[in-house]
PDB file of N, CA and C in Angstrom:
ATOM      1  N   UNK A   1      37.583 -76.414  83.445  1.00  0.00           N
ATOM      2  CA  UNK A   1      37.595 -77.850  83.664  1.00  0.00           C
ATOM      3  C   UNK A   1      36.510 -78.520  82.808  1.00  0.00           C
ATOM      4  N   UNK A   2      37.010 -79.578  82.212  1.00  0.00           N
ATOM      5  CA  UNK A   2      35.644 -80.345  81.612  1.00  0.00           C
ATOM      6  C   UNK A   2      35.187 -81.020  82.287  1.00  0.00           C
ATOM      7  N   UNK A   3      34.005 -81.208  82.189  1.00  0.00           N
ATOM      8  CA  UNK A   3      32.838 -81.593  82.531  1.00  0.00           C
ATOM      9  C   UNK A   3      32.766 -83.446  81.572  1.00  0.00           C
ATOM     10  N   UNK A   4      32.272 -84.386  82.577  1.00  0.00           N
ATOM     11  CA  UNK A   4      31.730 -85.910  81.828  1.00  0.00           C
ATOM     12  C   UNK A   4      30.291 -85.764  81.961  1.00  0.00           C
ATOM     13  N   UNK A   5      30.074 -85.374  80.563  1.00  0.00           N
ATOM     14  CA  UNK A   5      28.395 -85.867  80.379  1.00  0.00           C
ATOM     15  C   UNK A   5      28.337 -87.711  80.113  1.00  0.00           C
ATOM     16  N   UNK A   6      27.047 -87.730  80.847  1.00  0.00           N
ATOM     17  CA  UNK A   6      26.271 -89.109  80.925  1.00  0.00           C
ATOM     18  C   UNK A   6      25.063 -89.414  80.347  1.00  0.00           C
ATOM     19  N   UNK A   7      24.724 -90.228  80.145  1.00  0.00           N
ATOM     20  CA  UNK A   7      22.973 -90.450  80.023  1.00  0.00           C
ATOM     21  C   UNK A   7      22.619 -89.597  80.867  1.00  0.00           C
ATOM     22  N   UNK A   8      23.443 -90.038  82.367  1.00  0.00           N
ATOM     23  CA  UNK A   8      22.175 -90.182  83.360  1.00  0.00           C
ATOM     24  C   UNK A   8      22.717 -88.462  83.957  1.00  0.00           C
ATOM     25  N   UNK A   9      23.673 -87.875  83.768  1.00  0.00           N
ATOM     26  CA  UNK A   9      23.872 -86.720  84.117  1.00  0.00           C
ATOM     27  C   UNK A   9      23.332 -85.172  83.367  1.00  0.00           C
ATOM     28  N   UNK A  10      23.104 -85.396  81.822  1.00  0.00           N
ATOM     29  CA  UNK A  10      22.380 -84.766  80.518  1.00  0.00           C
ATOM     30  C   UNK A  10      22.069 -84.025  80.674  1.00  0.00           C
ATOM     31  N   UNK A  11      20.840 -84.019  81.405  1.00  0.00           N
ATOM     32  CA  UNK A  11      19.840 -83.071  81.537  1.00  0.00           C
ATOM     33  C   UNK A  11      20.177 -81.915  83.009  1.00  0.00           C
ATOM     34  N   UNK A  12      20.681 -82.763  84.229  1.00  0.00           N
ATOM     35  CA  UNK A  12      21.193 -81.055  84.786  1.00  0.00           C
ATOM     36  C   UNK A  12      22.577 -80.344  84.021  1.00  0.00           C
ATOM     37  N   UNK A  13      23.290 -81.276  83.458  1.00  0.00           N
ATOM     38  CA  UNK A  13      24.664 -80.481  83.465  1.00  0.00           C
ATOM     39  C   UNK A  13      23.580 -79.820  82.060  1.00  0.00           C
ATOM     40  N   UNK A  14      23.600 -80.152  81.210  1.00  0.00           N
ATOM     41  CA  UNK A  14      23.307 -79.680  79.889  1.00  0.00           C
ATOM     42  C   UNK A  14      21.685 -78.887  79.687  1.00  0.00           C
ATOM     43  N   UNK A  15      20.889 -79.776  79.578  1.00  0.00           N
ATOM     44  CA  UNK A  15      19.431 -78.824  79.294  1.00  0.00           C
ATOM     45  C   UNK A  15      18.894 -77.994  80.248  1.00  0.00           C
ATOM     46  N   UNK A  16      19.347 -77.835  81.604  1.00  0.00           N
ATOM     47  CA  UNK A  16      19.215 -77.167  82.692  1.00  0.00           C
ATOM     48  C   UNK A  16      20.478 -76.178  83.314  1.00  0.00           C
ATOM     49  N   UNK A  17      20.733 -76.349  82.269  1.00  0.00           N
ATOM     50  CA  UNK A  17      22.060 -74.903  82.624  1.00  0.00           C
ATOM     51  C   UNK A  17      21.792 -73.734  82.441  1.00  0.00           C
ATOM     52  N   UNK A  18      22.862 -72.894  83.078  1.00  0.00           N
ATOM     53  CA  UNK A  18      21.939 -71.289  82.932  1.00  0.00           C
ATOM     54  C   UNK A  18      23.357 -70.769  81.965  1.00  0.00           C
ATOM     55  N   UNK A  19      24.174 -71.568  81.567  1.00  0.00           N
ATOM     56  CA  UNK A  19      25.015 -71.171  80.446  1.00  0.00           C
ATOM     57  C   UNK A  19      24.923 -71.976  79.558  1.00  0.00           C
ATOM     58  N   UNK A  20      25.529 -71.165  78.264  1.00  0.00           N
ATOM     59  CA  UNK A  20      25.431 -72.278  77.417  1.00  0.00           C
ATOM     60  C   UNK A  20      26.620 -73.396  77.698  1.00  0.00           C
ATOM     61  N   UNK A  21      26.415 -74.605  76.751  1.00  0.00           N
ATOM     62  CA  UNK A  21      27.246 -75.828  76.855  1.00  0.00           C
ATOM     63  C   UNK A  21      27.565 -76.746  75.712  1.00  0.00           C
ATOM     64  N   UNK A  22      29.527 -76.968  75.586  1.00  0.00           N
ATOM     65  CA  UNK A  22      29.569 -77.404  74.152  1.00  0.00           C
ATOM     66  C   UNK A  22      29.608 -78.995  74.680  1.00  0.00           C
ATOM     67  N   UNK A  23      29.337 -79.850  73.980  1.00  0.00           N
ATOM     68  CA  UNK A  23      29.146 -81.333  74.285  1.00  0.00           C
ATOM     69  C   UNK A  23      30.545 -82.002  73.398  1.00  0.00           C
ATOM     70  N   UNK A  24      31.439 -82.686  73.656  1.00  0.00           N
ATOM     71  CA  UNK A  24      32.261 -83.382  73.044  1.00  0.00           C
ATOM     72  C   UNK A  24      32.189 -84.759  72.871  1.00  0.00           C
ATOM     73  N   UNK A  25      31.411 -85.084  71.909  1.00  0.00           N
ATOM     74  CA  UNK A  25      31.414 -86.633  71.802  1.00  0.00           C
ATOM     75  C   UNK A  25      32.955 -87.147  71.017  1.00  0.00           C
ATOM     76  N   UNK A  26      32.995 -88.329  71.633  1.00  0.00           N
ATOM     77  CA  UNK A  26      34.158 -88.964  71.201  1.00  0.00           C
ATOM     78  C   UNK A  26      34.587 -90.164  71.686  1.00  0.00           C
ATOM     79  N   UNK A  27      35.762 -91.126  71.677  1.00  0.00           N
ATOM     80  CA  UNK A  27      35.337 -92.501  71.621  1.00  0.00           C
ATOM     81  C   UNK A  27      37.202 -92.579  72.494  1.00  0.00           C
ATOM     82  N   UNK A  28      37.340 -93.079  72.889  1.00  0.00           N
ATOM     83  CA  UNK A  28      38.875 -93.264  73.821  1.00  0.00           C
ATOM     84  C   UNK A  28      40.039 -94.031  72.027  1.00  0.00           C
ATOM     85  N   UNK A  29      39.244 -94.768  71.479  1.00  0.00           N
ATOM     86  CA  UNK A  29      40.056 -95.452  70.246  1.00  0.00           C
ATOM     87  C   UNK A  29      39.910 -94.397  68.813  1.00  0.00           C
ATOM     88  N   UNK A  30      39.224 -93.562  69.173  1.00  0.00           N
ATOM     89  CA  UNK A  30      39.076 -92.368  68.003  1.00  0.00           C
ATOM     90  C   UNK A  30      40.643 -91.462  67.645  1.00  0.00           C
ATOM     91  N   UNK A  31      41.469 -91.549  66.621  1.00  0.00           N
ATOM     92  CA  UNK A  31      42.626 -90.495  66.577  1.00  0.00           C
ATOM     93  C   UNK A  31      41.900 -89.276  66.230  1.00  0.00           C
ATOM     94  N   UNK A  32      41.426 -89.012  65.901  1.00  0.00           N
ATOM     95  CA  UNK A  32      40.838 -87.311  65.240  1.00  0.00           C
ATOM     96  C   UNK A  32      40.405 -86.408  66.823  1.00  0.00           C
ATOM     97  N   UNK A  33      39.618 -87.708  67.831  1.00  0.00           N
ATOM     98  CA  UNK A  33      39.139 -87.475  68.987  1.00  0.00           C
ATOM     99  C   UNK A  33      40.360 -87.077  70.008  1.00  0.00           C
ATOM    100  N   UNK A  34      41.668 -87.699  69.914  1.00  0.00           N
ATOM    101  CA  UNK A  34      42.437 -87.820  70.691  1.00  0.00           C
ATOM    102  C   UNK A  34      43.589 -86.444  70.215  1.00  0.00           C
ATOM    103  N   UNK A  35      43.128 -86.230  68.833  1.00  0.00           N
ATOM    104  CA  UNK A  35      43.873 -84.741  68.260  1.00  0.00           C
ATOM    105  C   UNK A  35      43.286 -83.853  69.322  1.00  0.00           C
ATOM    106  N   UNK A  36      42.196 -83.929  68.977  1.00  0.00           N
ATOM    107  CA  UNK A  36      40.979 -82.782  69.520  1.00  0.00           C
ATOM    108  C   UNK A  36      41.137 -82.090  70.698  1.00  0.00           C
ATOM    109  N   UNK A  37      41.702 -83.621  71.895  1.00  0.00           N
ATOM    110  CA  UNK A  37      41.272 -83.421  73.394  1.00  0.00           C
ATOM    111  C   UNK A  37      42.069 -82.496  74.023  1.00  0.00           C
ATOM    112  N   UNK A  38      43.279 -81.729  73.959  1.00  0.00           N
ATOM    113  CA  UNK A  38      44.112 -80.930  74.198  1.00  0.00           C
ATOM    114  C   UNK A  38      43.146 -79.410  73.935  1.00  0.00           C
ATOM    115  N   UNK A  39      42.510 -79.471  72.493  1.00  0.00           N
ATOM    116  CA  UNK A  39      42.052 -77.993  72.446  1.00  0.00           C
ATOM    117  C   UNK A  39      40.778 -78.248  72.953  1.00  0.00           C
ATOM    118  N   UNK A  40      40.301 -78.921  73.288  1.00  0.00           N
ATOM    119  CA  UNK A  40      38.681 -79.044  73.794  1.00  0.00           C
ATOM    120  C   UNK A  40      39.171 -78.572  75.476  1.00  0.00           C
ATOM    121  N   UNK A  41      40.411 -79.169  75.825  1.00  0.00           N
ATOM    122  CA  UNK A  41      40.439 -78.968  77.383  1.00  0.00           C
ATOM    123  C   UNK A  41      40.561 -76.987  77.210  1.00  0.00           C
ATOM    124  N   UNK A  42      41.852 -76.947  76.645  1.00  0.00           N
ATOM    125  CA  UNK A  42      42.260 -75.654  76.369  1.00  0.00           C
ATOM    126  C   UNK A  42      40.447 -74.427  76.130  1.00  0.00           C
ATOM    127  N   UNK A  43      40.287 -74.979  75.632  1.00  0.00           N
ATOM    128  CA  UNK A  43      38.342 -74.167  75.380  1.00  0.00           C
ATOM    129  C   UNK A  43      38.041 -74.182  76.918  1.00  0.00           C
ATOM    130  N   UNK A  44      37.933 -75.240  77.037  1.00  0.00           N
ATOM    131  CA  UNK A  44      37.524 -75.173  79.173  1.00  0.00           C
ATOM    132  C   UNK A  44      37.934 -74.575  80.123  1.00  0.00           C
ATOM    133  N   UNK A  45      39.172 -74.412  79.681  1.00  0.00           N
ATOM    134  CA  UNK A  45      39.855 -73.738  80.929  1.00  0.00           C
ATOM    135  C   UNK A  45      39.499 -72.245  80.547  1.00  0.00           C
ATOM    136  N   UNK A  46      39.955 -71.467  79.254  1.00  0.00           N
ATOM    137  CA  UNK A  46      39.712 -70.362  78.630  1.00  0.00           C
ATOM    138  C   UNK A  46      37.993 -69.896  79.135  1.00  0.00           C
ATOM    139  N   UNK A  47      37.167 -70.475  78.733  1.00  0.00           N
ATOM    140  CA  UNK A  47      36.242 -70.108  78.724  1.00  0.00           C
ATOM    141  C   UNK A  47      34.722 -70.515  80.009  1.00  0.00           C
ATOM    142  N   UNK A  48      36.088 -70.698  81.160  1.00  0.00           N
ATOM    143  CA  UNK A  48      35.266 -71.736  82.635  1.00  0.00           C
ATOM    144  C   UNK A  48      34.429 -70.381  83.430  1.00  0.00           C
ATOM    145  N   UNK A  49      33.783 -70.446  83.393  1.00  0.00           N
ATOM    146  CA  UNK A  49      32.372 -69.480  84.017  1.00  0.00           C
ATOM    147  C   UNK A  49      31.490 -69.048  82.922  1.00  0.00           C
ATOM    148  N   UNK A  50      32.189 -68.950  81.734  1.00  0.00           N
ATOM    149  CA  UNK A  50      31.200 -68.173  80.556  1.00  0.00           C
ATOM    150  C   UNK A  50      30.551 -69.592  79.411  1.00  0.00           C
ATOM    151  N   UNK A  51      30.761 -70.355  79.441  1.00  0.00           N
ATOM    152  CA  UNK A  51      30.533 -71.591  78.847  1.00  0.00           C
ATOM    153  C   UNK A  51      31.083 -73.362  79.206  1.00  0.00           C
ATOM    154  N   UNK A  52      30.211 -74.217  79.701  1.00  0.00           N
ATOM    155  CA  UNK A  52      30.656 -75.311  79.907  1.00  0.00           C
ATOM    156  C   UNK A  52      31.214 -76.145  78.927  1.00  0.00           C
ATOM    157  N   UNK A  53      32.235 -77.143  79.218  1.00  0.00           N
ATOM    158  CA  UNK A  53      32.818 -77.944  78.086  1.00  0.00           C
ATOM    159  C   UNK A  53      32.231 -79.109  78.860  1.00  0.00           C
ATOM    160  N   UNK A  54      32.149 -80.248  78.047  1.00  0.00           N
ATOM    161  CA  UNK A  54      32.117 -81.357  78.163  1.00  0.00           C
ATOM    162  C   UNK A  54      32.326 -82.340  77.842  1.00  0.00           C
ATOM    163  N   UNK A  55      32.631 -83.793  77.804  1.00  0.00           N
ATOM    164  CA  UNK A  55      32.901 -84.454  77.199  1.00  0.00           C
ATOM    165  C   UNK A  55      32.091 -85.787  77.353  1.00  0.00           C
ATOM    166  N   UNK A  56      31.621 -86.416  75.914  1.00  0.00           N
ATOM    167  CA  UNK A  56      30.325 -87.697  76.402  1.00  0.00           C
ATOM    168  C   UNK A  56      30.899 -88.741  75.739  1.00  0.00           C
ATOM    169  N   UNK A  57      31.263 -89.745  75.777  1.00  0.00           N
ATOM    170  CA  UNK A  57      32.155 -91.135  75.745  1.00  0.00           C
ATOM    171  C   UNK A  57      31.191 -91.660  74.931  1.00  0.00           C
ATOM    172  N   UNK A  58      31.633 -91.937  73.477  1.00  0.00           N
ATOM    173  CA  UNK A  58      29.717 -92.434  73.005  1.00  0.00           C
ATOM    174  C   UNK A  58      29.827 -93.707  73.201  1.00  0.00           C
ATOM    175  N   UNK A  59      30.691 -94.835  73.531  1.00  0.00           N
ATOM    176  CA  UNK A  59      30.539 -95.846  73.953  1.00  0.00           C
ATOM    177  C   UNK A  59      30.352 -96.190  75.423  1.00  0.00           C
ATOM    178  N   UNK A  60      30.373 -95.231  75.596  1.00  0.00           N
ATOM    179  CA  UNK A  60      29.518 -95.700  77.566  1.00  0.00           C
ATOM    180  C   UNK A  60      28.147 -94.968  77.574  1.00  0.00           C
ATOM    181  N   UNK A  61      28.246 -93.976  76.477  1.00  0.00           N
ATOM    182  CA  UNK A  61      26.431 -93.420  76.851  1.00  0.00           C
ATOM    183  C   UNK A  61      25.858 -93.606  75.376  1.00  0.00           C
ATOM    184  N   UNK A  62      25.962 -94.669  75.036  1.00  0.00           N
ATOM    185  CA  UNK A  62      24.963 -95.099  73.451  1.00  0.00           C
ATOM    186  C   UNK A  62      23.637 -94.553  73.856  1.00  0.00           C
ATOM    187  N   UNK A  63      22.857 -94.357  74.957  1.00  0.00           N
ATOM    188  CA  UNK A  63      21.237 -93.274  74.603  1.00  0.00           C
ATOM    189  C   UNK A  63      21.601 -92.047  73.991  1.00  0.00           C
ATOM    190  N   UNK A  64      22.796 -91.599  74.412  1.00  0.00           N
ATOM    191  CA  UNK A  64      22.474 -89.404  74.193  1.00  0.00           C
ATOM    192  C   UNK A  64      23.084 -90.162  72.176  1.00  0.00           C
ATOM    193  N   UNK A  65      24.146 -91.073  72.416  1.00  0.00           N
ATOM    194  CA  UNK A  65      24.483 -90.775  70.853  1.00  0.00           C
ATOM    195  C   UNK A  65      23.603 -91.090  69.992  1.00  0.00           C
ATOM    196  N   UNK A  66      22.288 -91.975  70.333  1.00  0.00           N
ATOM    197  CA  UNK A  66      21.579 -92.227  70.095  1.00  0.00           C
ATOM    198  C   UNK A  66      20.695 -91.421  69.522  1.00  0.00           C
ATOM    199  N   UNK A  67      20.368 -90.703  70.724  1.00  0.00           N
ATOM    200  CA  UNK A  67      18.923 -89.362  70.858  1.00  0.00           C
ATOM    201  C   UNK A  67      19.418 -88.244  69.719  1.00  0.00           C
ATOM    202  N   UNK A  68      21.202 -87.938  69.485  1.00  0.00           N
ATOM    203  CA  UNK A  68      21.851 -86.573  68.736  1.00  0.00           C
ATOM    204  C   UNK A  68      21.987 -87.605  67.419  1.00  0.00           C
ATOM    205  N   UNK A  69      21.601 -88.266  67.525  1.00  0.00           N
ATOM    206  CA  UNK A  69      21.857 -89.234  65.904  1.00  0.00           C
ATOM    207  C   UNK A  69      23.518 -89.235  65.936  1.00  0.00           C
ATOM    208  N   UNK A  70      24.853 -89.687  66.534  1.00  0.00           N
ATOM    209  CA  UNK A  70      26.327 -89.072  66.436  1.00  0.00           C
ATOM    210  C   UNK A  70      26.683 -90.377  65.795  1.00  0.00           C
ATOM    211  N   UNK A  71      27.092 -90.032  64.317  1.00  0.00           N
ATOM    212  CA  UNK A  71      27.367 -91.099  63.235  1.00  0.00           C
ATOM    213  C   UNK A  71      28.701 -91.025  62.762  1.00  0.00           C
ATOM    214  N   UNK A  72      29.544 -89.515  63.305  1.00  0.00           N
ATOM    215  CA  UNK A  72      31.069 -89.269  62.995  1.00  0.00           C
ATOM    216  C   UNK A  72      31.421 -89.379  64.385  1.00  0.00           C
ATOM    217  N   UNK A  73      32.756 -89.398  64.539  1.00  0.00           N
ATOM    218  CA  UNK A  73      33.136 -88.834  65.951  1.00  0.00           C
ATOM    219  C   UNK A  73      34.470 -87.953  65.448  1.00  0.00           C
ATOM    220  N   UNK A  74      35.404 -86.995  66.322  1.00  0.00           N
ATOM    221  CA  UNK A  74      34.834 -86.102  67.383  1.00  0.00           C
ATOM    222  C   UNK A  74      32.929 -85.331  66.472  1.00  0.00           C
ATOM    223  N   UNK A  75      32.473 -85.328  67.177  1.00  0.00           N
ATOM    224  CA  UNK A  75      31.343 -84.090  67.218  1.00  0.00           C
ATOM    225  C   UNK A  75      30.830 -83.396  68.164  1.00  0.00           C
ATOM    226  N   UNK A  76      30.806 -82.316  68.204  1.00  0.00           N
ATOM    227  CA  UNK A  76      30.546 -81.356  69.066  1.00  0.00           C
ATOM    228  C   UNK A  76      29.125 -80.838  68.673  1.00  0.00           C
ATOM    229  N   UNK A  77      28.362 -80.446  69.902  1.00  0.00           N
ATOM    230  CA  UNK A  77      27.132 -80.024  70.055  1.00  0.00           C
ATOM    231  C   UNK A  77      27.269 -78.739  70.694  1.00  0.00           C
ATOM    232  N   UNK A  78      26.415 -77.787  70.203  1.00  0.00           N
ATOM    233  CA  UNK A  78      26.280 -76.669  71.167  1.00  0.00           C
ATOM    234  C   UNK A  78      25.176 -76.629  71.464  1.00  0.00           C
ATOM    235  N   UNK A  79      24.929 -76.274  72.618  1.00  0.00           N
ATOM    236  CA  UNK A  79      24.077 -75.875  73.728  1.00  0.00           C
ATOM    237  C   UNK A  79      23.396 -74.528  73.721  1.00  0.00           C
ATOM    238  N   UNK A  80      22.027 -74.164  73.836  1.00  0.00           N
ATOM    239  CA  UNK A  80      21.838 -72.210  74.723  1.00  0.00           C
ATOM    240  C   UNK A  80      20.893 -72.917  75.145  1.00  0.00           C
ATOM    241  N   UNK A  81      20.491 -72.339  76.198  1.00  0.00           N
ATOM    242  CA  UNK A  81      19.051 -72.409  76.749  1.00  0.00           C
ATOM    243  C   UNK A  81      18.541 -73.646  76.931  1.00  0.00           C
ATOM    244  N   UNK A  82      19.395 -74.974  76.516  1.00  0.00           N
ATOM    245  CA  UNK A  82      18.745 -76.382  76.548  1.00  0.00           C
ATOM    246  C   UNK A  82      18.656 -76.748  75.698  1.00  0.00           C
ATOM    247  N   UNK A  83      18.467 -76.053  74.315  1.00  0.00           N
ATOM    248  CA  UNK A  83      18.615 -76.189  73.309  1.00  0.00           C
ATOM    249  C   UNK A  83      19.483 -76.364  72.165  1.00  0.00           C
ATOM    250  N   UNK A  84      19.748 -77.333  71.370  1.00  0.00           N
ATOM    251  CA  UNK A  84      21.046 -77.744  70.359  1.00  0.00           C
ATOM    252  C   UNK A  84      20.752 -76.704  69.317  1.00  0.00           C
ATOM    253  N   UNK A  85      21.935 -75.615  69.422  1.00  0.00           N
ATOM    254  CA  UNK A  85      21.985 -74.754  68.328  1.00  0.00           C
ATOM    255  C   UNK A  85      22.800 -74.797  67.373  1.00  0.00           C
ATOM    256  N   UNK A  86      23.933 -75.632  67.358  1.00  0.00           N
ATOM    257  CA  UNK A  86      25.041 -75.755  66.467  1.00  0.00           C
ATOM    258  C   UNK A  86      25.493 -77.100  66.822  1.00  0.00           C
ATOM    259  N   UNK A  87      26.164 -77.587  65.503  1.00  0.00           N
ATOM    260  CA  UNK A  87      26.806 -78.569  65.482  1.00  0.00           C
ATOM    261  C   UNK A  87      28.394 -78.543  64.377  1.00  0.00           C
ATOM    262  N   UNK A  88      28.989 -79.140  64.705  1.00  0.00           N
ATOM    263  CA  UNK A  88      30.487 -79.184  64.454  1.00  0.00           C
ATOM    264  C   UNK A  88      30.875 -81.355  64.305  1.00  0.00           C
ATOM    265  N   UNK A  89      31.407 -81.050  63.103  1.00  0.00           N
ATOM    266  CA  UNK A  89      31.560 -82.755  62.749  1.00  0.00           C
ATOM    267  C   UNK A  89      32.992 -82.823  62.660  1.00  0.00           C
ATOM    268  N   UNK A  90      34.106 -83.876  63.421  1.00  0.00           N
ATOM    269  CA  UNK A  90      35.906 -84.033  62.879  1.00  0.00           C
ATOM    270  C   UNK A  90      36.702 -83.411  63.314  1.00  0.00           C
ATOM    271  N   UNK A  91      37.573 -83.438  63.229  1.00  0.00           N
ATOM    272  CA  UNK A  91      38.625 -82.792  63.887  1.00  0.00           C
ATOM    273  C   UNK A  91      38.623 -81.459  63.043  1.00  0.00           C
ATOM    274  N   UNK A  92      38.406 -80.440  63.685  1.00  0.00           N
ATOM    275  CA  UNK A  92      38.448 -78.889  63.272  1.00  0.00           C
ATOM    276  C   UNK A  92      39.529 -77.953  63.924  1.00  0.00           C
ATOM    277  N   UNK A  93      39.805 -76.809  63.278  1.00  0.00           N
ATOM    278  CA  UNK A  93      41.072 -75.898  63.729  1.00  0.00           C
ATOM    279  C   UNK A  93      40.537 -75.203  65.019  1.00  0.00           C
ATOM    280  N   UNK A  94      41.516 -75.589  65.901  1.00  0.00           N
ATOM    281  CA  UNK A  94      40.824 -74.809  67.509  1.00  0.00           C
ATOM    282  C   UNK A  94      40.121 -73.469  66.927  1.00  0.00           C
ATOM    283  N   UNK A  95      40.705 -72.500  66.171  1.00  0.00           N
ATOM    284  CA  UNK A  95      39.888 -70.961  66.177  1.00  0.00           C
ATOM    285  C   UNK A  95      38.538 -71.170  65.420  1.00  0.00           C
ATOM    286  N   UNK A  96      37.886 -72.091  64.436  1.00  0.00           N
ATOM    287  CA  UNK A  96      36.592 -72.577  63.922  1.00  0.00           C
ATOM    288  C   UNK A  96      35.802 -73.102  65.531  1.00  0.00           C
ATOM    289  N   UNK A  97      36.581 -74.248  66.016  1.00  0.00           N
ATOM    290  CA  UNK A  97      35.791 -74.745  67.340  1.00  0.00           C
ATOM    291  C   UNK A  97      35.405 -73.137  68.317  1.00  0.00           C
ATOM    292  N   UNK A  98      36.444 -72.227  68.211  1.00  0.00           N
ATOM    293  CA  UNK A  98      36.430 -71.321  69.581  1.00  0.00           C
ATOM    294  C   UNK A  98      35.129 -70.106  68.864  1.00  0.00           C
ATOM    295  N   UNK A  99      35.667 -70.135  67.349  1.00  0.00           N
ATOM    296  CA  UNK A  99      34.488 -68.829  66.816  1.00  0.00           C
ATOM    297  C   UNK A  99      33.044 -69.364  67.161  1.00  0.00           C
ATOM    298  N   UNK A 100      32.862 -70.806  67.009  1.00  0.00           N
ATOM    299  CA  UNK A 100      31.568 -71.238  67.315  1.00  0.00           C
ATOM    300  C   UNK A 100      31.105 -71.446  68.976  1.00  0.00           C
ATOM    301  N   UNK A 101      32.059 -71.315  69.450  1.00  0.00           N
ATOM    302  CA  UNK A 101      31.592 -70.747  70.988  1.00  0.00           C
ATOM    303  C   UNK A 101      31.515 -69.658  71.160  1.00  0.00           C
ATOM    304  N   UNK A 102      32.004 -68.597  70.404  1.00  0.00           N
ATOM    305  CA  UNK A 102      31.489 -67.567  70.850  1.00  0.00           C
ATOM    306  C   UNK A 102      30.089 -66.872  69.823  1.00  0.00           C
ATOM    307  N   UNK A 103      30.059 -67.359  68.976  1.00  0.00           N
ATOM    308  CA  UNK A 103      28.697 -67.638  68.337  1.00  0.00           C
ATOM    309  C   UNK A 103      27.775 -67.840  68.949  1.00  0.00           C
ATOM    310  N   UNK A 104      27.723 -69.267  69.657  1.00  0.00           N
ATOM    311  CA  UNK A 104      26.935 -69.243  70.796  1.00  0.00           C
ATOM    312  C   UNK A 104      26.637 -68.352  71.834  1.00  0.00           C
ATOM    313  N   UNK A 105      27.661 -67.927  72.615  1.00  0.00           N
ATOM    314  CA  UNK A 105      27.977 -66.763  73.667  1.00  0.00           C
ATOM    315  C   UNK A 105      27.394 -65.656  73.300  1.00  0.00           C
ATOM    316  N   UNK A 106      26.928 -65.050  71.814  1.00  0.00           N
ATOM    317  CA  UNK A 106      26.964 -63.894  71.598  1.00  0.00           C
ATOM    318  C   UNK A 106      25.264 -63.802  71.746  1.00  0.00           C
TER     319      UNK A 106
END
């Protein structure tokens, strides 16, 4: 299941997790975003106990797009430990999005 990151939600779902976590920024009027959202869910369901998905609306939470500098949309953030270890810019081929979760994972 995905997960709605917030400003105000950030920091438990994301920097206080004891898994890692991919962040999906994206915009409801974005097409590349609206390609995306099928394999971003598909990642969630696949990968629900071993990695969180999420998704952050950058027009309802302008601080986090703010704080990650997010100047394209879709972009994806990865997560370990609280920490942003990878990043991913556009609409990408689900198996690039999935190798970089398990990149992370590994």
């Amino acid at each position: 299941m995905e997960l709605k990151i917030t400003d105000s939600n950030f920091e438990a779902e994301v920097k206080e997790s004891s898994i890692p976590v991919l962040v999906d920024f994206y915009a409801d009027w974005c097409g590349p975003c609206k390609m995306m959202a099928p394999l971003v869910k598909e990642l969630a369901e696949s990968y629900s106990g071993k990695c969180k998905i999420g998704k952050c609306n950058t027009d309802e939470n302008p601080e986090l797009s703010g704080r990650f500098k997010i100047m394209s949309i879709p972009t994806f953030l990865f997560f370990k430990n609280g920490e942003l270890v990878e990043t991913a810019i556009g609409a990408i081929p689900k198996n690039e999005l999935e190798e970089k979760i398990k990149q992370v994972l590994a």
